[in-house]
Protein backbone atom coordinates (compact mmCIF):
# COMPACT_ATOMS: atom_id res chain seq x y z
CA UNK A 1 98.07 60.21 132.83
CA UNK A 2 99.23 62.55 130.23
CA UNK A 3 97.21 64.48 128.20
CA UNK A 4 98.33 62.26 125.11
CA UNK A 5 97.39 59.13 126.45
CA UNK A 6 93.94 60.66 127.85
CA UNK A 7 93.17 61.88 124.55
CA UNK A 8 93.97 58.70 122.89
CA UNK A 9 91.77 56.88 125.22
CA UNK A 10 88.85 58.63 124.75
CA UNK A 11 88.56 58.46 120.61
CA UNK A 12 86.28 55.26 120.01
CA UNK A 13 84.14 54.37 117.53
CA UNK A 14 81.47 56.04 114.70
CA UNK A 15 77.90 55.94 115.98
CA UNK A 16 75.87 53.30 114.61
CA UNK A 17 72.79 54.28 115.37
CA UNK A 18 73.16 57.61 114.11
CA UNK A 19 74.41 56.30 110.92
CA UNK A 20 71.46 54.21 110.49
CA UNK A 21 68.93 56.60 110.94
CA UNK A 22 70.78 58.86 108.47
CA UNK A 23 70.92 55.99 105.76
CA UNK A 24 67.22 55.66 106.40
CA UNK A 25 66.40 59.00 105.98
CA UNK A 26 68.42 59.30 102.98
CA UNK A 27 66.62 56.29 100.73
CA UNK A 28 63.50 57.83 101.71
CA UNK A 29 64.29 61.65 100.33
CA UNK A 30 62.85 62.48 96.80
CA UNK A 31 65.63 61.30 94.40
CA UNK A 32 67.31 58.19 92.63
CA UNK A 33 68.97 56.01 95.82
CA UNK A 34 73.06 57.28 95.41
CA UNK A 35 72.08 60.35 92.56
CA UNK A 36 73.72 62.50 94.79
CA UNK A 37 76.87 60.19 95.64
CA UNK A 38 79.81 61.67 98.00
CA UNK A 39 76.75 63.93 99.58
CA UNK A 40 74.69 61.23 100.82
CA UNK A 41 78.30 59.40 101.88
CA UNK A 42 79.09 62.62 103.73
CA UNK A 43 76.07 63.03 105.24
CA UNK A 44 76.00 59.68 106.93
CA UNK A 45 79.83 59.96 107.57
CA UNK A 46 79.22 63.32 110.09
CA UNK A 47 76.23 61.61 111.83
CA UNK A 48 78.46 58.78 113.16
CA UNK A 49 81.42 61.05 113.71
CA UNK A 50 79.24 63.43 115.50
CA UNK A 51 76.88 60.64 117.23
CA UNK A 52 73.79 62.25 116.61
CA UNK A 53 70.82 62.77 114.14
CA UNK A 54 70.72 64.81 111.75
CA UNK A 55 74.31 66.18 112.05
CA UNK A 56 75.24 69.76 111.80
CA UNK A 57 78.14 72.02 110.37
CA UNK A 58 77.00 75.07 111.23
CA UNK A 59 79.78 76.33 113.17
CA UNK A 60 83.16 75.68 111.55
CA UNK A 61 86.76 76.45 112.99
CA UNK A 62 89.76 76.47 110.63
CA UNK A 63 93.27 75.96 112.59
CA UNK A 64 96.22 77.58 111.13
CA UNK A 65 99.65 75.90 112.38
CA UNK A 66 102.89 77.94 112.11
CA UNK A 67 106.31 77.14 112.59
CA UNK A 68 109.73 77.67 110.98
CA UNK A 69 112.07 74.48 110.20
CA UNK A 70 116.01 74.43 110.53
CA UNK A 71 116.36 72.59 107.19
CA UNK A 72 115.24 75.95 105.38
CA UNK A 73 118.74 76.81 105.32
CA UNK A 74 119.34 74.17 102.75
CA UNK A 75 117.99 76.06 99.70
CA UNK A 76 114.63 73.57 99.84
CA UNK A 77 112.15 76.42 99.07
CA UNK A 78 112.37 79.46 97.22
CA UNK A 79 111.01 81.57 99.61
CA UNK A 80 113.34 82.94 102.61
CA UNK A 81 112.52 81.38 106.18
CA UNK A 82 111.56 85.47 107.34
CA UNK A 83 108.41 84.56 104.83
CA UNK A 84 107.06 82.75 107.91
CA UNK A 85 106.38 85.41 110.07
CA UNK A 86 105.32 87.72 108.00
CA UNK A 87 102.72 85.30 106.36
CA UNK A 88 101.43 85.12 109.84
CA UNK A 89 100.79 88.73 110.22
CA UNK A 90 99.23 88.50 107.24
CA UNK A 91 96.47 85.67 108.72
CA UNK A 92 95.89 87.72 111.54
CA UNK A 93 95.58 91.09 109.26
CA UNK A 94 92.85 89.31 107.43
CA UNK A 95 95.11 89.48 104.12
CA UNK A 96 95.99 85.93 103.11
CA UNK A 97 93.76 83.26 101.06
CA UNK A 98 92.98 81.67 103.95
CA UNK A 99 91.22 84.58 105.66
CA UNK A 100 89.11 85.03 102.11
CA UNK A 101 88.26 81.59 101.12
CA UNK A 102 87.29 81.51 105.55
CA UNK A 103 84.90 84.05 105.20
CA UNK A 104 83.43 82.54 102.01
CA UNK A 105 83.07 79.80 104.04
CA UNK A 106 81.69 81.26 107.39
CA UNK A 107 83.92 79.80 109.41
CA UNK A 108 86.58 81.66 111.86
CA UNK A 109 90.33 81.28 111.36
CA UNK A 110 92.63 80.28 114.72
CA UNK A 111 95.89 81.16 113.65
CA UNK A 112 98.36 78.91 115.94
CA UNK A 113 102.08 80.03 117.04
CA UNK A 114 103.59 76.33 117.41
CA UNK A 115 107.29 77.32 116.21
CA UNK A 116 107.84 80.98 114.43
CA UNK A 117 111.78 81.84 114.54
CA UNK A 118 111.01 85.24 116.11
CA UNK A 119 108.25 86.67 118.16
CA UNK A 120 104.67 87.51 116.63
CA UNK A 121 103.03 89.77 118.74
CA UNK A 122 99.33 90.30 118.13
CA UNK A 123 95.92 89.98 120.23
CA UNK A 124 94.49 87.35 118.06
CA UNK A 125 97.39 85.41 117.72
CA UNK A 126 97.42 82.08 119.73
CA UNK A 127 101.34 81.32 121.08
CA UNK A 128 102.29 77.78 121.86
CA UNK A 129 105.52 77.97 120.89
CA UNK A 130 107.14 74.62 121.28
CA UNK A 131 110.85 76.58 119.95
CA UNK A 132 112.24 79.20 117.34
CA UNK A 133 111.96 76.67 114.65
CA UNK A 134 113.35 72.93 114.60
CA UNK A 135 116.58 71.93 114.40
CA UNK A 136 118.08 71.22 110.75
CA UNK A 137 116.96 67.59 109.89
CA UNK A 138 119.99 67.27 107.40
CA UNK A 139 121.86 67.66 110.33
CA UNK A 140 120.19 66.26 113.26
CA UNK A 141 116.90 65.53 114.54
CA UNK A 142 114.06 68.01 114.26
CA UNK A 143 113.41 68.63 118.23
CA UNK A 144 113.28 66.14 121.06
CA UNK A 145 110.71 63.41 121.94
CA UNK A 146 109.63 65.86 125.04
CA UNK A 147 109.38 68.50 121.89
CA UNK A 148 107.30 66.33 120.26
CA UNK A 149 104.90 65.13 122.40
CA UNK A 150 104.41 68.97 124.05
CA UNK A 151 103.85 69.86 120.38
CA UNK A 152 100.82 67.42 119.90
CA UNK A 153 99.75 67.93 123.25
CA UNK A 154 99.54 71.70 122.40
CA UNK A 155 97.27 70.83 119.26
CA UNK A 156 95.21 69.14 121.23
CA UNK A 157 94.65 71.83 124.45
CA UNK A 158 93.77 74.91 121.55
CA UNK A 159 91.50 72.65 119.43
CA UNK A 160 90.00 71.24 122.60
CA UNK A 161 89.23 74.73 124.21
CA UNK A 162 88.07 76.52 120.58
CA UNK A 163 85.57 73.28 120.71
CA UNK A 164 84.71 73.62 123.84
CA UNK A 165 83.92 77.61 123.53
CA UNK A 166 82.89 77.72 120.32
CA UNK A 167 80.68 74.37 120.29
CA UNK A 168 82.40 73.77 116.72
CA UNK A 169 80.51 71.29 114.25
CA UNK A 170 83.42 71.15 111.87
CA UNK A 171 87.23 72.05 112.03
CA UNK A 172 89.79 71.99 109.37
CA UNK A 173 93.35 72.11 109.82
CA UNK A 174 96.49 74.54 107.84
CA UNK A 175 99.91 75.37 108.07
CA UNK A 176 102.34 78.09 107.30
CA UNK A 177 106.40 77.49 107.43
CA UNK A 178 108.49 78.00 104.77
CA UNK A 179 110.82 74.65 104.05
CA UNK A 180 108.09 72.70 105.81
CA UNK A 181 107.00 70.25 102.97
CA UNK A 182 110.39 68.98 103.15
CA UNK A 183 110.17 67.34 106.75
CA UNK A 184 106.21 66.22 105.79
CA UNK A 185 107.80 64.41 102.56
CA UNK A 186 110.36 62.66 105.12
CA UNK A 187 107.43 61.87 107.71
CA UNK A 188 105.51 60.64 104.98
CA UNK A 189 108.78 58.90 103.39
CA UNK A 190 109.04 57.22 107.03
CA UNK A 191 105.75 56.05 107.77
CA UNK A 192 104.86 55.00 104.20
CA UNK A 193 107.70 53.25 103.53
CA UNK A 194 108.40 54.64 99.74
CA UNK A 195 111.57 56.44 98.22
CA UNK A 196 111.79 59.63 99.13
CA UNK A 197 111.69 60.55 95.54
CA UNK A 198 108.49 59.36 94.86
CA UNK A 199 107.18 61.75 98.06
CA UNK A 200 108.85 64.97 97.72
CA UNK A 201 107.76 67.45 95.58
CA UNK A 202 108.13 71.34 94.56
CA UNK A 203 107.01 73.30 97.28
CA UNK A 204 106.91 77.04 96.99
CA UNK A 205 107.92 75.80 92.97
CA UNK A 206 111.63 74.84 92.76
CA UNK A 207 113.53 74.09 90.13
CA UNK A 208 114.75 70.96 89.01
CA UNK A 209 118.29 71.10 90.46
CA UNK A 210 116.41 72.54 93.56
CA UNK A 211 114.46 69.84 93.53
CA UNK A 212 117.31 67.04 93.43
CA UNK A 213 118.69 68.78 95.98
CA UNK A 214 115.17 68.52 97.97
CA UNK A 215 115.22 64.91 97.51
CA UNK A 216 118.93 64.21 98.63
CA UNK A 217 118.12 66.54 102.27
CA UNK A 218 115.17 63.89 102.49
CA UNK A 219 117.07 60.75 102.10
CA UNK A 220 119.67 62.11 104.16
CA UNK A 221 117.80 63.02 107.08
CA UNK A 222 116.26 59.68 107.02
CA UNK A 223 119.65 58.18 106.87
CA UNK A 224 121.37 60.33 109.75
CA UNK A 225 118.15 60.24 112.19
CA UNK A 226 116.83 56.71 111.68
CA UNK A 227 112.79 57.22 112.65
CA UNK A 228 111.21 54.44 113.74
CA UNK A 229 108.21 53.70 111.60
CA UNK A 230 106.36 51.98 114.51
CA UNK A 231 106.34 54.69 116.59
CA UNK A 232 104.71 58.27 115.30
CA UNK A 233 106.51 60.14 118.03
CA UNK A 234 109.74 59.65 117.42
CA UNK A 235 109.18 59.70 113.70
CA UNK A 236 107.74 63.21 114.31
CA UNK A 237 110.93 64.19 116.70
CA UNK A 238 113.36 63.18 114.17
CA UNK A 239 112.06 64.44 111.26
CA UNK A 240 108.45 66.51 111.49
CA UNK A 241 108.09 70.03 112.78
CA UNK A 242 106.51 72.01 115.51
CA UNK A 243 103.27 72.52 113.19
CA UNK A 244 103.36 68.85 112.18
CA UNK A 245 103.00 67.73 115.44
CA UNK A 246 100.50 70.37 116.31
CA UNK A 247 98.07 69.74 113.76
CA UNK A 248 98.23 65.87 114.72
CA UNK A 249 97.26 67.20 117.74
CA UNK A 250 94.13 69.07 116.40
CA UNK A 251 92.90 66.09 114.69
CA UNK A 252 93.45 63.91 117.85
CA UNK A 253 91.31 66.36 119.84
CA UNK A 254 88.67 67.13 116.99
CA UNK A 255 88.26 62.76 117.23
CA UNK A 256 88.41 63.08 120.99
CA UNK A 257 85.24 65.70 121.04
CA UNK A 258 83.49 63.81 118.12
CA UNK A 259 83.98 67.01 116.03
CA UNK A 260 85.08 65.79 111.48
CA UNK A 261 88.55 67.43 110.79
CA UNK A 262 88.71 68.39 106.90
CA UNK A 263 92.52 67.73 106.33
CA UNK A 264 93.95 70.09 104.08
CA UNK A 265 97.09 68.98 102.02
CA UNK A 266 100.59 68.14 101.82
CA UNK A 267 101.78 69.33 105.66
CA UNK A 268 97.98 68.61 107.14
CA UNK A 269 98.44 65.42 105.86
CA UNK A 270 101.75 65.13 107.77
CA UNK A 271 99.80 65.99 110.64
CA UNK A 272 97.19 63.46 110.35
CA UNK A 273 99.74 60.46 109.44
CA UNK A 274 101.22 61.01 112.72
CA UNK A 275 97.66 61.29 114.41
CA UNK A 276 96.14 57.92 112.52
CA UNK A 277 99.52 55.85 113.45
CA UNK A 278 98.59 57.06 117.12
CA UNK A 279 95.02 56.32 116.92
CA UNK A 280 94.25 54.33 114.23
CA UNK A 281 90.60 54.83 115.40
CA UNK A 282 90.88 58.43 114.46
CA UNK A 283 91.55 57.98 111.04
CA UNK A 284 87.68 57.76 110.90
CA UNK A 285 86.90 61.20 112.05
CA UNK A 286 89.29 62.70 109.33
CA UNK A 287 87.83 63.79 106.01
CA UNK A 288 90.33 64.42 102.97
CA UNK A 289 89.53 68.03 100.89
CA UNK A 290 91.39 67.68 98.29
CA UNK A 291 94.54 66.03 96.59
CA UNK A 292 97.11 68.14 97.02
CA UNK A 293 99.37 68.80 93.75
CA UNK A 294 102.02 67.59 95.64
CA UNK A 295 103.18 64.30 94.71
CA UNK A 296 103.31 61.96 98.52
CA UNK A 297 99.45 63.39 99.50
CA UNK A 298 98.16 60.55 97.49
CA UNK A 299 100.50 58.22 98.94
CA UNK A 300 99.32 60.07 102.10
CA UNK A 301 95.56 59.52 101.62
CA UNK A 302 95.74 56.05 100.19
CA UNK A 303 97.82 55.02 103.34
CA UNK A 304 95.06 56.78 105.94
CA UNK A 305 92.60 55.43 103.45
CA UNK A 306 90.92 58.80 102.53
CA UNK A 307 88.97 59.72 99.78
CA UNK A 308 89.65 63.55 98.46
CA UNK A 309 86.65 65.86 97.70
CA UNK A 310 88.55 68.31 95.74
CA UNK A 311 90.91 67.71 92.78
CA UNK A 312 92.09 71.51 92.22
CA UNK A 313 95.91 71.28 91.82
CA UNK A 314 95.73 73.14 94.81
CA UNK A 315 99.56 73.50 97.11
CA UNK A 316 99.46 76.68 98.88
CA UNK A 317 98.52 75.50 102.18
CA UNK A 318 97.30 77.15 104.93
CA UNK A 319 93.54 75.53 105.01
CA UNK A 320 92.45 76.75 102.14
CA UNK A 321 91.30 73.77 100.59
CA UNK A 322 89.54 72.89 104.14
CA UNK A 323 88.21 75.73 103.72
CA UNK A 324 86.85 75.12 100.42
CA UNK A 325 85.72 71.62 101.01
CA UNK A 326 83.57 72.98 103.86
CA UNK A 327 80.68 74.00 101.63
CA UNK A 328 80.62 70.59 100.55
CA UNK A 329 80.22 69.09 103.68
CA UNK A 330 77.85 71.60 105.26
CA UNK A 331 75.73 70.65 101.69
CA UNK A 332 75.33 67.32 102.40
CA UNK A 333 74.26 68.30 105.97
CA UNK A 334 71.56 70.50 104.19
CA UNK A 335 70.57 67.91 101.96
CA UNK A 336 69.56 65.36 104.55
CA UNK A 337 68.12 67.57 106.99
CA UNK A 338 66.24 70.16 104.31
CA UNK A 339 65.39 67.71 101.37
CA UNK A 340 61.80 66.52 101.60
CA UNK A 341 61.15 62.90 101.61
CA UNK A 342 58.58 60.77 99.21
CA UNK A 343 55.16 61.60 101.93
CA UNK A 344 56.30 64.76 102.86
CA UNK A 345 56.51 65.69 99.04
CA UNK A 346 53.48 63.29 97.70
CA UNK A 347 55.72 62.18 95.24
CA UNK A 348 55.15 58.61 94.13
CA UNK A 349 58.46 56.57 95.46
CA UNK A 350 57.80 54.35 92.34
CA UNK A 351 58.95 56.91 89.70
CA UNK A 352 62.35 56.69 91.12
């Protein structure tokens, strides 16, 4: 059995019980039943995805996917594909917004080589380089279904042995590749089902004719490669990305382990299209940061039925708005497990 299909196999459902006693505890603590909305939500949320009582996010794991894409060389971004690497240095330096809004955070920052075009060298750096980048998508398909399946399957062996070292209570996933929202707006196009004008956006902040141009590469490399809808692999193979198909991975391993992923925007939520289409089951261990100011994340989130925490206008990437969403979720965790009920307080339940 492959380490896809065991993976798949062992994601099942949201504790119950857990859930319950979480509900319970939370109509007994010292405020207005649902005054403190999303929180309580939340709070219930991680005790079935974690199967226990009271849940914890105390230890929290950011993954930070990088990979360079072939279609870069049709003027989709306005940043030069040698941006990739050097971003990367700067996540292992310390440097970028990820590393800041991490540490704000307290939570450690895996930065993941799925797909550079080059060679990173650096002792923190984890390499699972699938290739040098993917093939161009306007031309051809992005990498092979053997490609794709070793680049989920390499998701899921680093998230599964950070979780397993690390005991993580909460991971979030990120990206870095420059061109890269291009072959998430033609996953998403593919899986969705809309116009690939109502799914693409700006990016890096192109211009308009940019941006027409953006849209036509889409539409074309859904024309020319054909992905079949039904089936996330070869949607991911035609037109996805080493990262893409990494951070699927991630999420299938963080539902495997019982561990929420915060899904960060536009390329994460490429990622976790391809991972709910594969497990639909996982969909429930996934929790949405934010709404990305790119255009197709709502169509993302509505189609994995996600709720965003955030609303920031946020499109930089990387996990950063994982990374802000975190204090969010590890409040709710507080709430429940620090908040004193009505007879631990002696406050009359009646009041409220």
């Amino acid at each position: 059995m492959s380490l896809l299909s065991s993976t798949l196999g062992r994601i099942g459902a949201l504790s119950e019980e857990a859930m319950r006693k979480a509900e319970e505890r939370q109509a007994r603590l010292t405020k207005p039943p649902g005054s403190l909305g999303m929180l309580e939500w939340l709070s219930v949320r991680l005790a079935g995805i974690q199967g226990r009582f009271p849940p914890e996010a105390e230890r929290k794991v950011i993954f930070t996917l990088a990979a360079d894409h072939g279609v870069a060389e049709e003027g989709v971004s306005a940043f030069p594909r040698e941006v990739t690497k050097q971003m990367v240095l700067n996540f292992l330096g310390g440097g970028a917004a990820i590393n800041v809004l991490a540490r704000h955070a307290g939570a450690e920052v895996v930065v993941v080589d799925m797909g550079v075009a080059g060679d990173v060298e650096h002792e923190r750096l984890v390499s699972r380089k699938v290739g040098y980048g993917t093939g161009n998508i306007a031309k051809g398909p992005a990498m092979s279904r053997e490609e794709a399946v070793r680049a989920i399957e390499a998701g899921i062996e680093v998230a599964e042995r950070v979780i397993r070292e690390r005991g993580a209570h909460l991971i979030g996933v990120g990206d870095m590749g420059i061109g890269n929202t291009t072959p998430s707006a033609a996953v998403c196009a593919a899986i969705t089902r809309r116009a690939p004008e109502e799914v693409t956006g700006r990016g890096t902040g192109i211009d308009d004719a940019a941006w027409e141009r953006k849209v036509r590469v889409v539409r074309r490399a859904l024309e020319l490669n054909a992905p079949e809808p039904e089936d996330p692999v070869d949607v991911l193979a035609k037109v996805g990305g080493y990262e893409i198909g990494g951070i699927a991975g991630v999420i299938l391993a963080g539902a495997a382990n019982r561990v929420p992923v915060l899904i960060d925007g536009f390329i994460s939520g490429a990622g976790a299209l391809i991972a709910g289409e594969l497990s639909p089951a996982a969909r429930e261990y996934m929790l949405a940061s934010h709404l990305s100011a790119e255009p197709g994340h709502r169509v993302m989130l509505e189609h994995l039925g996600l709720k965003p925490l955030l609303n920031l206008n946020l499109r930089l990437g990387e996990g950063t708005g994982a990374a802000l969403a975190m204090g969010i979720v590890e409040a709710s965790v507080r709430v429940l497990r620090e908040m004193a009920t009505f007879d631990e307080a002696g406050v009359d339940e009646k009041i409220c």
